[in-house]
Protein backbone atom coordinates (compact mmCIF):
# COMPACT_ATOMS: atom_id res chain seq x y z
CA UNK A 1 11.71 28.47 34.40
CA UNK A 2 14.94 26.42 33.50
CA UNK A 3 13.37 23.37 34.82
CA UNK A 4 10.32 24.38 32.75
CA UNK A 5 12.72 24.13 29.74
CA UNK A 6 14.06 21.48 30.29
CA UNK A 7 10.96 19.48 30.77
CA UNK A 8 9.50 21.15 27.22
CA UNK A 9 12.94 19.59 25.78
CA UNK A 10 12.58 15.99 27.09
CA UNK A 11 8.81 15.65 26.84
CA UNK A 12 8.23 17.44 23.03
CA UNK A 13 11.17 18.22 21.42
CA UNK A 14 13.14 15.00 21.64
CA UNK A 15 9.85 12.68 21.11
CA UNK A 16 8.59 14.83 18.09
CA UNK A 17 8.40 13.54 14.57
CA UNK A 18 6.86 14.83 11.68
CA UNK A 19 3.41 14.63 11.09
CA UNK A 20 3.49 13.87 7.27
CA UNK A 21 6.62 12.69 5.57
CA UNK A 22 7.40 15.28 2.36
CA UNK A 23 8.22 13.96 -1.29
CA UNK A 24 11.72 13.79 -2.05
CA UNK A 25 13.37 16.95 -2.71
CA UNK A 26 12.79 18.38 -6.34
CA UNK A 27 9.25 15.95 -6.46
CA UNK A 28 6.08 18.39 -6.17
CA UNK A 29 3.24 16.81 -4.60
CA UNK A 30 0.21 17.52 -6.62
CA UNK A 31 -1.84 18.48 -3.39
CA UNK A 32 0.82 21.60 -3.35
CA UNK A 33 0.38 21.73 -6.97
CA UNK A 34 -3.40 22.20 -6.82
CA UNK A 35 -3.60 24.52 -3.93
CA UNK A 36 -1.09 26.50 -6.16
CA UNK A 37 -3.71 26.73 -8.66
CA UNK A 38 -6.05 27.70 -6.33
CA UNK A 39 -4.84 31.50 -5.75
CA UNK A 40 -4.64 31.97 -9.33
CA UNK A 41 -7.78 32.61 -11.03
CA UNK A 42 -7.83 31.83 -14.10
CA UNK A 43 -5.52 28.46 -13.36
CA UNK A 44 -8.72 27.75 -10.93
CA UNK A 45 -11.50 28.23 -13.60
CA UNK A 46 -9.31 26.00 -16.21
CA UNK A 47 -8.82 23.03 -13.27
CA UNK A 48 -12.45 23.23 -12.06
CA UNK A 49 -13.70 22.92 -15.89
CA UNK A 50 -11.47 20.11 -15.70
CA UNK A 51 -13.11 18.41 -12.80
CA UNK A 52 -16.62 18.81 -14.52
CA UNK A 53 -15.14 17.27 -18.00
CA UNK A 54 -14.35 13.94 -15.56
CA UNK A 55 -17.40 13.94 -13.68
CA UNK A 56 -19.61 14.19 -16.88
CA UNK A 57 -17.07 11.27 -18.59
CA UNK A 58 -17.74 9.46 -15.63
CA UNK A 59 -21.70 9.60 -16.49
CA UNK A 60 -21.47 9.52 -20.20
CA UNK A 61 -19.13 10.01 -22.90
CA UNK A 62 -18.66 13.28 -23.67
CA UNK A 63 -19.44 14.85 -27.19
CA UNK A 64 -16.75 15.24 -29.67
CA UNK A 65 -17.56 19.11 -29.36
CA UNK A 66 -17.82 18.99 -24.99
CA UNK A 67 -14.36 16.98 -25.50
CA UNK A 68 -12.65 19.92 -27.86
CA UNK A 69 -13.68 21.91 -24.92
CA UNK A 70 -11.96 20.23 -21.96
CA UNK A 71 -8.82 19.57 -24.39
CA UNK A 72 -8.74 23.72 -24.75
CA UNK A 73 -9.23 23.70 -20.69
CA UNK A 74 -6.05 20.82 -20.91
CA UNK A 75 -4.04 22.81 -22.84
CA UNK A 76 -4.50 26.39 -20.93
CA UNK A 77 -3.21 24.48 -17.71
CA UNK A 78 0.01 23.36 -19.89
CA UNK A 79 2.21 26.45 -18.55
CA UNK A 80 1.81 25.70 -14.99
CA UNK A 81 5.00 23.57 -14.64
CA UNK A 82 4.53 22.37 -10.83
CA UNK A 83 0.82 20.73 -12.24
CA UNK A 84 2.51 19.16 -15.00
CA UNK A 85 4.64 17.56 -12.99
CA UNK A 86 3.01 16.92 -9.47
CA UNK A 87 3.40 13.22 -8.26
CA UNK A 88 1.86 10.94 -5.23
CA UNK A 89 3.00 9.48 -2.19
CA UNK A 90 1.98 5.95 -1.97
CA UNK A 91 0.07 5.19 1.63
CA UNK A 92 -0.32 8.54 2.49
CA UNK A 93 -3.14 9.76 4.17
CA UNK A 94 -3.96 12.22 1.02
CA UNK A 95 -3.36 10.16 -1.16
CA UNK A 96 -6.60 9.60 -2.96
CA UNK A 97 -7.17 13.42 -2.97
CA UNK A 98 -3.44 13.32 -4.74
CA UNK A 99 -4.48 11.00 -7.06
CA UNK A 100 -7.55 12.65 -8.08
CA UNK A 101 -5.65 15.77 -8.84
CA UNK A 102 -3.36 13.86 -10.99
CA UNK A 103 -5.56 11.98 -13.43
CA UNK A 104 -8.06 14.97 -13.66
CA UNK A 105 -4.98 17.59 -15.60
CA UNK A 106 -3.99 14.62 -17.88
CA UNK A 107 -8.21 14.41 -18.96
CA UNK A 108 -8.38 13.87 -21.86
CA UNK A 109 -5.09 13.59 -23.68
CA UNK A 110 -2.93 11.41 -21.84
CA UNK A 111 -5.99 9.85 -19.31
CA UNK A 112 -5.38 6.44 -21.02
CA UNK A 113 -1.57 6.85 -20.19
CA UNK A 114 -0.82 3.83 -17.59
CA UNK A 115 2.64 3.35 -18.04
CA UNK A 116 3.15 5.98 -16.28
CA UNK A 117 3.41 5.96 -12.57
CA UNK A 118 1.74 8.88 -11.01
CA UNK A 119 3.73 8.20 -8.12
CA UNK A 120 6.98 9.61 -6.14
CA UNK A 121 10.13 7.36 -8.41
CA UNK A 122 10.46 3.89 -5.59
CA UNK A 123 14.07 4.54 -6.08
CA UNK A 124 13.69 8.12 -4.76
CA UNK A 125 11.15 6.48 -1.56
CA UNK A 126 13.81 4.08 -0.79
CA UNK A 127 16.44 6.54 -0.26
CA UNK A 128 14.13 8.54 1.95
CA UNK A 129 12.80 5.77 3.88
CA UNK A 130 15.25 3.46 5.72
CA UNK A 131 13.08 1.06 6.40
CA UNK A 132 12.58 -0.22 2.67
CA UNK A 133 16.60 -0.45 2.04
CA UNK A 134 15.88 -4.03 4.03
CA UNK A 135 14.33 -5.73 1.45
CA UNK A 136 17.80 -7.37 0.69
CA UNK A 137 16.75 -8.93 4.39
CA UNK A 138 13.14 -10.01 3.10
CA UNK A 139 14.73 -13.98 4.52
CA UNK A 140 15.43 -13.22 8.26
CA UNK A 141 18.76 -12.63 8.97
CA UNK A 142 19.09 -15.36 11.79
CA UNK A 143 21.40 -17.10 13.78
CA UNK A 144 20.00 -20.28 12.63
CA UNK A 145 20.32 -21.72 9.08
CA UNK A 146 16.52 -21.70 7.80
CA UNK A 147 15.50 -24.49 5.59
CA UNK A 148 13.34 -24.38 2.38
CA UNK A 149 10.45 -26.29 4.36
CA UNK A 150 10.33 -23.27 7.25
CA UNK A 151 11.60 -19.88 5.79
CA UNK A 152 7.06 -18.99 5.58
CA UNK A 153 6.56 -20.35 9.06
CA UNK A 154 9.61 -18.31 10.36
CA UNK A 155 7.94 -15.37 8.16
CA UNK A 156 5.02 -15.63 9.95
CA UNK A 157 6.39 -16.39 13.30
CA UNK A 158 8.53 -13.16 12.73
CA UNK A 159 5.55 -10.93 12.09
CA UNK A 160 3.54 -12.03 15.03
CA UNK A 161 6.57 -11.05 17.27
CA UNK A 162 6.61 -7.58 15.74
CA UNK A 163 3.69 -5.88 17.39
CA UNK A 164 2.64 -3.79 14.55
CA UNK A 165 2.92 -6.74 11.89
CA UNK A 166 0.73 -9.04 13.94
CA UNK A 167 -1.79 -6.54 15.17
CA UNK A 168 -2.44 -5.33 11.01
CA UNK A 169 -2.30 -9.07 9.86
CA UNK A 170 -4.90 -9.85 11.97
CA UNK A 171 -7.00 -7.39 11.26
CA UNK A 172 -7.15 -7.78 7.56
CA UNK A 173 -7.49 -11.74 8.51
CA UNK A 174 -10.60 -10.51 10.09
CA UNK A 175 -11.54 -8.11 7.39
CA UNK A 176 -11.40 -10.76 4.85
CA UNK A 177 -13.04 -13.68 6.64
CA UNK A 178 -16.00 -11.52 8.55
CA UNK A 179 -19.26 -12.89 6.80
CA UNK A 180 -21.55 -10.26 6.59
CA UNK A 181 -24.55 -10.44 8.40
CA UNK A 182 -27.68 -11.80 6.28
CA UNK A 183 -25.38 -12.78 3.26
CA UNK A 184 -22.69 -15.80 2.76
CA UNK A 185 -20.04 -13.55 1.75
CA UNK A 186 -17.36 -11.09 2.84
CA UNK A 187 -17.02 -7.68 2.92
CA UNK A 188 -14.10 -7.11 -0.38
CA UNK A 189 -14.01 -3.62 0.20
CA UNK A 190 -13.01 -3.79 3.71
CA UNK A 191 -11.00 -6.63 3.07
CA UNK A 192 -8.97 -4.56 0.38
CA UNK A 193 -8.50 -1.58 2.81
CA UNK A 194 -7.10 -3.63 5.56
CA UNK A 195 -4.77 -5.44 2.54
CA UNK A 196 -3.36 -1.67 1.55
CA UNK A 197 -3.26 -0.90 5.36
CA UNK A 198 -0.67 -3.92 6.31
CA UNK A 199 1.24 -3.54 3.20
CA UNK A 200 1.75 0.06 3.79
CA UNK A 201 2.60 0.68 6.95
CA UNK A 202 4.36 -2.85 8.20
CA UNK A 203 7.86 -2.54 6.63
CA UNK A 204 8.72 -4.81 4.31
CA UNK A 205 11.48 -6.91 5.91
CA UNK A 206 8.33 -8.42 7.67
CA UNK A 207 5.81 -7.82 5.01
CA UNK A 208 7.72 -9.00 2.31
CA UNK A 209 8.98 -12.28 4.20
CA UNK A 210 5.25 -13.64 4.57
CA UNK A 211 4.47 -12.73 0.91
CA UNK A 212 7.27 -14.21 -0.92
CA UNK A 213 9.05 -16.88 1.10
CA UNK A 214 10.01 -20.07 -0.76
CA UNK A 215 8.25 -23.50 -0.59
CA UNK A 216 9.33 -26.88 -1.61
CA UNK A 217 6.16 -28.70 -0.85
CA UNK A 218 2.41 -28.01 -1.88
CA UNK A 219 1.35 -27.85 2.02
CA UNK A 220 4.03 -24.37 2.38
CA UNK A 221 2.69 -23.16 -0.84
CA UNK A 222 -0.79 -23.66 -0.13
CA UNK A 223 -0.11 -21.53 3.19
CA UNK A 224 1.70 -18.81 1.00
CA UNK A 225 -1.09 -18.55 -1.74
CA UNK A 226 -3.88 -18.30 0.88
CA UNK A 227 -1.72 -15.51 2.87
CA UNK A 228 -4.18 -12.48 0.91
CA UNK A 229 -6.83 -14.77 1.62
CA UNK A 230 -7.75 -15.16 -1.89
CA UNK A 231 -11.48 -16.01 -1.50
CA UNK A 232 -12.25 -12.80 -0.09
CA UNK A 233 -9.99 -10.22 -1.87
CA UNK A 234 -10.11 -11.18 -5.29
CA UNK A 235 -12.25 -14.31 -6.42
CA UNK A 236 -15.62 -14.84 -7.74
CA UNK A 237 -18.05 -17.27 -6.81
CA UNK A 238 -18.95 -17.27 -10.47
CA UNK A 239 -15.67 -17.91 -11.76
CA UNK A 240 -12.96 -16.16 -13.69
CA UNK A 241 -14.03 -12.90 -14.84
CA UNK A 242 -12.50 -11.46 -18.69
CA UNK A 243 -9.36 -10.08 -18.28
CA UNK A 244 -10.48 -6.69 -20.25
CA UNK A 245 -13.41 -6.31 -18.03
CA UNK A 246 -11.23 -6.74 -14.66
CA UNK A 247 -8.92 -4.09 -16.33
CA UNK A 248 -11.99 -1.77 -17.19
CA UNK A 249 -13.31 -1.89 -13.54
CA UNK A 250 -9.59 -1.14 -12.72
CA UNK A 251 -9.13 1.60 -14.90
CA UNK A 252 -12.68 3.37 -13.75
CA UNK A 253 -10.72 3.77 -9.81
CA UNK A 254 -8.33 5.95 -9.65
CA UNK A 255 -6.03 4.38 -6.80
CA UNK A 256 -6.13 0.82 -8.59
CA UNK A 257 -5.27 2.43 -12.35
CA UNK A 258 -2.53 4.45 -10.53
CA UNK A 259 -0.96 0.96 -9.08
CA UNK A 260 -1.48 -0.46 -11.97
CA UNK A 261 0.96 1.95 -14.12
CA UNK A 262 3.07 2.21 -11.32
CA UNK A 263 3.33 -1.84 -11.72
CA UNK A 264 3.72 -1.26 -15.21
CA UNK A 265 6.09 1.09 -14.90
CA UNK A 266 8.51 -0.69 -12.52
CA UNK A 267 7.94 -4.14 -13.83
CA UNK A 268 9.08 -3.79 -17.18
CA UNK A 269 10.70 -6.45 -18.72
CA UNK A 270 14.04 -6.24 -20.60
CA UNK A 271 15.81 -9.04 -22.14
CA UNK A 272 19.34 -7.62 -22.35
CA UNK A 273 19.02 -6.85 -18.23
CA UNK A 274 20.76 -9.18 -15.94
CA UNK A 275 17.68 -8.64 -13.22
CA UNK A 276 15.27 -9.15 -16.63
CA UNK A 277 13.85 -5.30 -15.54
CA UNK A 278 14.54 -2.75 -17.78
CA UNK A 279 14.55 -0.30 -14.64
CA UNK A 280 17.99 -3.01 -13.55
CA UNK A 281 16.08 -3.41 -9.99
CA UNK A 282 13.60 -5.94 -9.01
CA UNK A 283 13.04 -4.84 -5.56
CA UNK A 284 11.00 -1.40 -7.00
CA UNK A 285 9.34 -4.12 -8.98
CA UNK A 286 8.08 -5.99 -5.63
CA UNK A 287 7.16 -3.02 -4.09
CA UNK A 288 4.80 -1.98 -7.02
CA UNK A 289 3.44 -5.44 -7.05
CA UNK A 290 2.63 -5.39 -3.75
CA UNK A 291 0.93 -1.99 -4.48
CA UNK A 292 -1.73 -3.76 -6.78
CA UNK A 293 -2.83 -6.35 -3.87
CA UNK A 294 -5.81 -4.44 -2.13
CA UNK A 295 -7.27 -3.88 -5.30
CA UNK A 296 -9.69 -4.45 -8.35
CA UNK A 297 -6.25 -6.02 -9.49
CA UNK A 298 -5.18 -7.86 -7.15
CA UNK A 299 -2.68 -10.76 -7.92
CA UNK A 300 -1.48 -14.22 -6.75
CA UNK A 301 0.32 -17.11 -6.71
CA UNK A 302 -2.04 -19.08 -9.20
CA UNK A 303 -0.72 -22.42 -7.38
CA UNK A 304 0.77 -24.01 -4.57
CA UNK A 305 3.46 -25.56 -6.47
CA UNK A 306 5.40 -22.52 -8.10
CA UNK A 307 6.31 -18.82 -7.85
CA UNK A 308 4.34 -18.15 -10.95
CA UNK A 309 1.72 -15.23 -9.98
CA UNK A 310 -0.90 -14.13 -12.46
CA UNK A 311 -4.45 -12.10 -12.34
CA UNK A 312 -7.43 -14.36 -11.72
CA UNK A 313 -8.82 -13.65 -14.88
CA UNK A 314 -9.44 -15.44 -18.52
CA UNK A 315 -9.35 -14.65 -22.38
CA UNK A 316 -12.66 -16.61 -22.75
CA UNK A 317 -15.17 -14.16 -25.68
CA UNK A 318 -12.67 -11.50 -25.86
CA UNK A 319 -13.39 -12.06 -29.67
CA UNK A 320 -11.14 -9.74 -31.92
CA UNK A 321 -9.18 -7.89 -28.53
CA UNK A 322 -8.16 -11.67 -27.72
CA UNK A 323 -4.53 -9.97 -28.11
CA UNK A 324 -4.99 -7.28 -25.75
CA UNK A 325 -6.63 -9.86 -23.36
CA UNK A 326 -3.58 -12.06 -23.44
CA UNK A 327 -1.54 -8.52 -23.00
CA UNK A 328 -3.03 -8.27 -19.48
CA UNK A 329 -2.21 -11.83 -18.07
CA UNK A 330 1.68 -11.58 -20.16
CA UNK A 331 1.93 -8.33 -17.54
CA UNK A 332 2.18 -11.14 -14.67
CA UNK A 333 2.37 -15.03 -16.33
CA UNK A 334 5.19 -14.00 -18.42
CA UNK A 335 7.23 -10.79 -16.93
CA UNK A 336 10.72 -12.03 -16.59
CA UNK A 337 11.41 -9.07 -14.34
CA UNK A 338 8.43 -9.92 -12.10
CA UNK A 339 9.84 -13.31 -11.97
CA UNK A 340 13.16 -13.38 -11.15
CA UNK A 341 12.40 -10.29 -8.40
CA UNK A 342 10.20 -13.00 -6.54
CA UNK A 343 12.82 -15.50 -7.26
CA UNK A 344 15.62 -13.79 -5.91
CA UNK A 345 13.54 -12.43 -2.69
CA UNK A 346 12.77 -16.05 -2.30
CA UNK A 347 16.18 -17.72 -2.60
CA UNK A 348 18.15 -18.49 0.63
CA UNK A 349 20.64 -15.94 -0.30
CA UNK A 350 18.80 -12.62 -1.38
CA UNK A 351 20.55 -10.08 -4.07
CA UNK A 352 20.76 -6.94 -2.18
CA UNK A 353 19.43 -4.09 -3.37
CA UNK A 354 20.74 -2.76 -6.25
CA UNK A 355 23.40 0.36 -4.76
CA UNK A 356 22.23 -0.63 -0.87
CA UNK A 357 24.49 -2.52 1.28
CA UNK A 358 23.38 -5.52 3.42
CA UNK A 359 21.81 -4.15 6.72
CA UNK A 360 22.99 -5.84 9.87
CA UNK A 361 21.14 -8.37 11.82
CA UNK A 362 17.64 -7.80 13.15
CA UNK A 363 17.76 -6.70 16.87
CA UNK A 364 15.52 -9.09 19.04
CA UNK A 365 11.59 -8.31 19.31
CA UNK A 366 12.17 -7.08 22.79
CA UNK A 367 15.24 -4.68 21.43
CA UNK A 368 12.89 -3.29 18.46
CA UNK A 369 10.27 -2.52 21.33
CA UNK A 370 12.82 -0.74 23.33
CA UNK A 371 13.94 1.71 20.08
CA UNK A 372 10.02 2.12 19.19
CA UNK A 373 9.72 3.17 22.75
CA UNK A 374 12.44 5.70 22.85
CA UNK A 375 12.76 6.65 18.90
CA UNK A 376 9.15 7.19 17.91
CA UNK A 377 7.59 8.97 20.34
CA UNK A 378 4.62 10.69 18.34
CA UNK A 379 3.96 14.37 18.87
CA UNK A 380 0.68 15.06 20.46
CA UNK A 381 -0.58 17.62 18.61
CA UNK A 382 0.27 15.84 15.40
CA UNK A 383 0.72 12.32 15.07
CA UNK A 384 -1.57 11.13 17.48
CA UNK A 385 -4.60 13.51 16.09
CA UNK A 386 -3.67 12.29 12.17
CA UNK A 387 -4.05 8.67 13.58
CA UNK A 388 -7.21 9.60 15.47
CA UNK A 389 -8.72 11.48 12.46
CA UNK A 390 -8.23 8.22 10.36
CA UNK A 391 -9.33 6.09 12.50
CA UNK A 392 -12.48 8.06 12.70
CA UNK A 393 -12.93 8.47 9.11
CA UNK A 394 -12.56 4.68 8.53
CA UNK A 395 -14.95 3.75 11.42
CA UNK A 396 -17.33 6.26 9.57
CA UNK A 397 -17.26 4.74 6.45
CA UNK A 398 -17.19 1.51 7.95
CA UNK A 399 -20.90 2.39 9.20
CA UNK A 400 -21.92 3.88 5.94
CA UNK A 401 -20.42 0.19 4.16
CA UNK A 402 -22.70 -1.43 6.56
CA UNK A 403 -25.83 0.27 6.28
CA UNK A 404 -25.50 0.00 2.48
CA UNK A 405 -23.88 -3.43 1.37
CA UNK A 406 -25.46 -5.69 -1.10
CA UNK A 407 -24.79 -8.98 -2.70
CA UNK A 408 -21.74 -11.02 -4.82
CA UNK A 409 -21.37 -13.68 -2.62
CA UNK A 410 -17.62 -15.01 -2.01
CA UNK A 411 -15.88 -18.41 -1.01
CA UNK A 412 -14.84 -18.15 2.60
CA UNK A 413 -11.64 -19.69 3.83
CA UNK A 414 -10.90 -21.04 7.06
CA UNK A 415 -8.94 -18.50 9.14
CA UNK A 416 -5.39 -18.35 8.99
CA UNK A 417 -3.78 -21.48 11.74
CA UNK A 418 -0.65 -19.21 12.83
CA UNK A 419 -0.37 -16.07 14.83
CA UNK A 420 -2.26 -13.59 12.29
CA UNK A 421 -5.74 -15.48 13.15
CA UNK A 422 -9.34 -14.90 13.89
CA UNK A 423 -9.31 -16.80 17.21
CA UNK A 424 -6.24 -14.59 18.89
CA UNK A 425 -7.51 -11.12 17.72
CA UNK A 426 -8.58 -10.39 20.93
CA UNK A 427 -5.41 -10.61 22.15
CA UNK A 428 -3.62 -9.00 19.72
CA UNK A 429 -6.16 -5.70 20.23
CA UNK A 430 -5.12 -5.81 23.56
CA UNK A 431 -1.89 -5.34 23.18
CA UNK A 432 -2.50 -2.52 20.31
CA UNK A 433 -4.57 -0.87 23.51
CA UNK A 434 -2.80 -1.35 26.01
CA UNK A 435 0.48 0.43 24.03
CA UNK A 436 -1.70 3.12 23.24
CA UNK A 437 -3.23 4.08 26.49
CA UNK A 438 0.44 4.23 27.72
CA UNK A 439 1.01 7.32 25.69
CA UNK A 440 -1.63 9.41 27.99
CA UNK A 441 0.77 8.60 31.08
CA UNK A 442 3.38 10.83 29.75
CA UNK A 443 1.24 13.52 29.40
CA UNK A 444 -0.52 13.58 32.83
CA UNK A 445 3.24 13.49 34.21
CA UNK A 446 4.01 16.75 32.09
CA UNK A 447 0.90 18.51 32.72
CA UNK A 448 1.96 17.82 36.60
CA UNK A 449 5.35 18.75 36.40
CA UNK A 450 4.65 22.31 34.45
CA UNK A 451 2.13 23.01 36.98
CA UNK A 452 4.68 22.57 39.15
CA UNK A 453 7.22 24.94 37.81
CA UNK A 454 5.07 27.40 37.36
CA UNK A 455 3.77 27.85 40.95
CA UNK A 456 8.09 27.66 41.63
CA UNK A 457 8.57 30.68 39.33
């Protein structure tokens, strides 16, 4: 029985992580929030009147008297504090659920509200997460001086080294350059998944390196505006749609009106601010940027010759709201705070992070392999079934997108020349593979080895 023990303590208590990772401490996570609710009756009937008022808004606008109603429901829900409050994890697995909960107690006073993020404060998320407290490393910290001309090659080169990087950069290469079958475009919706997916869960040393590197010739910047793969994720074959119709669309999805007031939110320009931000830190403001690519919204670099980044929309017949069309592209074209955060990440010496010292060096890929191997061992009965579970809802809404999709054709671009290509995904699944089927080994080994205590005892 002690060697029983001590097996239990190597094989799952030492390799065990959590499953989900919890909201900062004091932040209520509106899936709580709701379930809350649930065991109190009349806080149940008020949210579920609630859900009808948005579904029939969705339809049709509701009647001033149908709207007096759900502001009544609105206002009975006021004294429970934890709904009032509840926020949203970016990236996690619940987090459209999370969302939905959200926006649904602020319908209708305070559903046209997007200046306010819905999610957990970046600040608070950067504290938590290690990880993110590198984007004061977004250049690679290297032993060689890098050069203007090869800071996005090295970016690139850097991410195809780290396995997780290069195995989600090709897939949304893929996922953006697949031509449906019958039709001359791509698939956007996939395309914008696999987007969210790399941005989410590759850190952002590596992440942010490929998306804001700095170029001094149109050849590097043409290579840096075409890393989203722009023909797929965002532009029209029919040109430039209206600003206030891109936002509409936008603001009908909950995930892409959340990123948008998070952006809003942590992009805020202030003149009298040394970083231009009126929040004093630009790297929140990258990280919310980031948060609109993948989406209705999704910005660029609107040429290969500067870091100015805008929607690709127009003002054209916006008529008497030619104001609050010119609002929407001033939220990217002119943000001082948006600027100078991508011109500091892209300078040769980054700022660090506002309160967060430098981190050391990067460790070599094989080192980082080594600590993933012995640090993040996932817990079988949690990690690995999450992962499973989303990889099966995704394949099964993959099936339903295929069965179902439909026209808006979309400029195709070459696939991407460096590591994150078409041509190598093969090998780059492999590798994904052949690192997961290694996990099993462990287990066959344990279920040997209790067997084998047991029959001792």
């Amino acid at each position: 029985m002690i060697l029983l023990g001590i097996l239990l303590n190597l094989f799952v208590i030492k390799g065990a992580v959590p499953s989900v990772v919890p909201l900062f401490p004091g932040t209520v996570d509106c899936i709580e929030a709701v379930n809350e609710c649930m065991v109190d009756p009349e806080c149940k009937r008020q949210f579920r009147h609630l859900e009808y008022c948005v579904d029939e808004e969705a339809v049709a606008p509701l009647s001033l008297e149908g709207r007096q109603v759900c502001v009544d429901a609105q206002n009975n829900l006021m004294h429970y504090q934890n709904l009032q409050e509840c926020k949203c994890q970016r990236g996690s697995r619940l987090e459209q659920q999370c969302l939905s909960v959200y926006w649904t107690i602020r319908f209708p006073q305070g559903y046209d509200d997007i200046e306010t993020s819905p999610y957990e404060d970046i600040e608070l998320e950067l504290v938590r997460n290690s990880e993110t407290s590198k984007l004061a490393s977004i250049v690679s910290v290297s032993s060689l001086p890098l050069t203007d001309q090869n800071q996005c090659l090295k970016a690139a080169q850097d991410c195809g080294l780290y396995e997780k990087c290069g195995s989600l950069r090709s897939e949304y290469a893929l996922a953006c350059t697949k031509i449906i079958p019958g039709t001359n475009h791509c698939n956007r919706h996939k395309c914008h998944r696999a987007l969210r997916r790399f941005l989410e869960r590759v850190p952002e040393e590596y992440s942010f390196g490929v998306l804001f590197c700095p170029c001094s010739d149109t050849l590097c910047g043409e290579r840096r505006r075409k890393t989203i793969v722009p023909s797929c994720s965002y532009e029209e074959r029919d040109g430039q749609p209206n600003c206030l119709n891109l936002e509409s669309y936008c603001l009908k999805d909950n995930l892409c009106r959340s990123r948008l007031a998070d952006f809003q939110q942590n992009c805020q320009p202030y003149s009298l601010s040394s970083s231009g931000c009126l929040r004093e830190s630009g790297a929140v403001c990258l990280k919310a940027y980031a948060g609109l690519i993948g989406t209705i919204m999704t910005p660029n670099y609107v040429s290969n010759s500067s870091t100015e980044v805008s929607q690709w929309c127009n003002c054209e017949g916006s008529g008497n709201q030619w104001q609050d069309c010119l609002r929407i592209l001033h939220m990217f074209n002119s943000n001082n705070c948006l600027r100078n955060a991508i011109d500091n990440m892209g300078s040769s010496t980054p700022r660090p992070v506002e309160g967060t010292p430098l981190p050391p060096p990067r460790p070599s890929p094989q080192v980082q392999r080594d600590e993933l191997n012995i640090n993040t061992l996932p817990e079988p009965n949690a990690v690995i079934e999450s992962e499973e579970e989303e990889e099966e809802e995704e394949e099964e809404e993959d099936e339903e997108e295929d069965q179902t999709e439909g026209g808006g054709g979309f400029n195709i671009i070459p696939p991407f020349s460096d590591k994150a290509t078409v041509t190598n995904l093969g090998s780059e699944a492999g590798r994904v593979h052949s690192s997961a089927s290694t996990i099993s080994i462990p287990h066959f080994l344990l279920a040997a080895l209790l067997l084998i205590a047991l029959r001792w005892g």
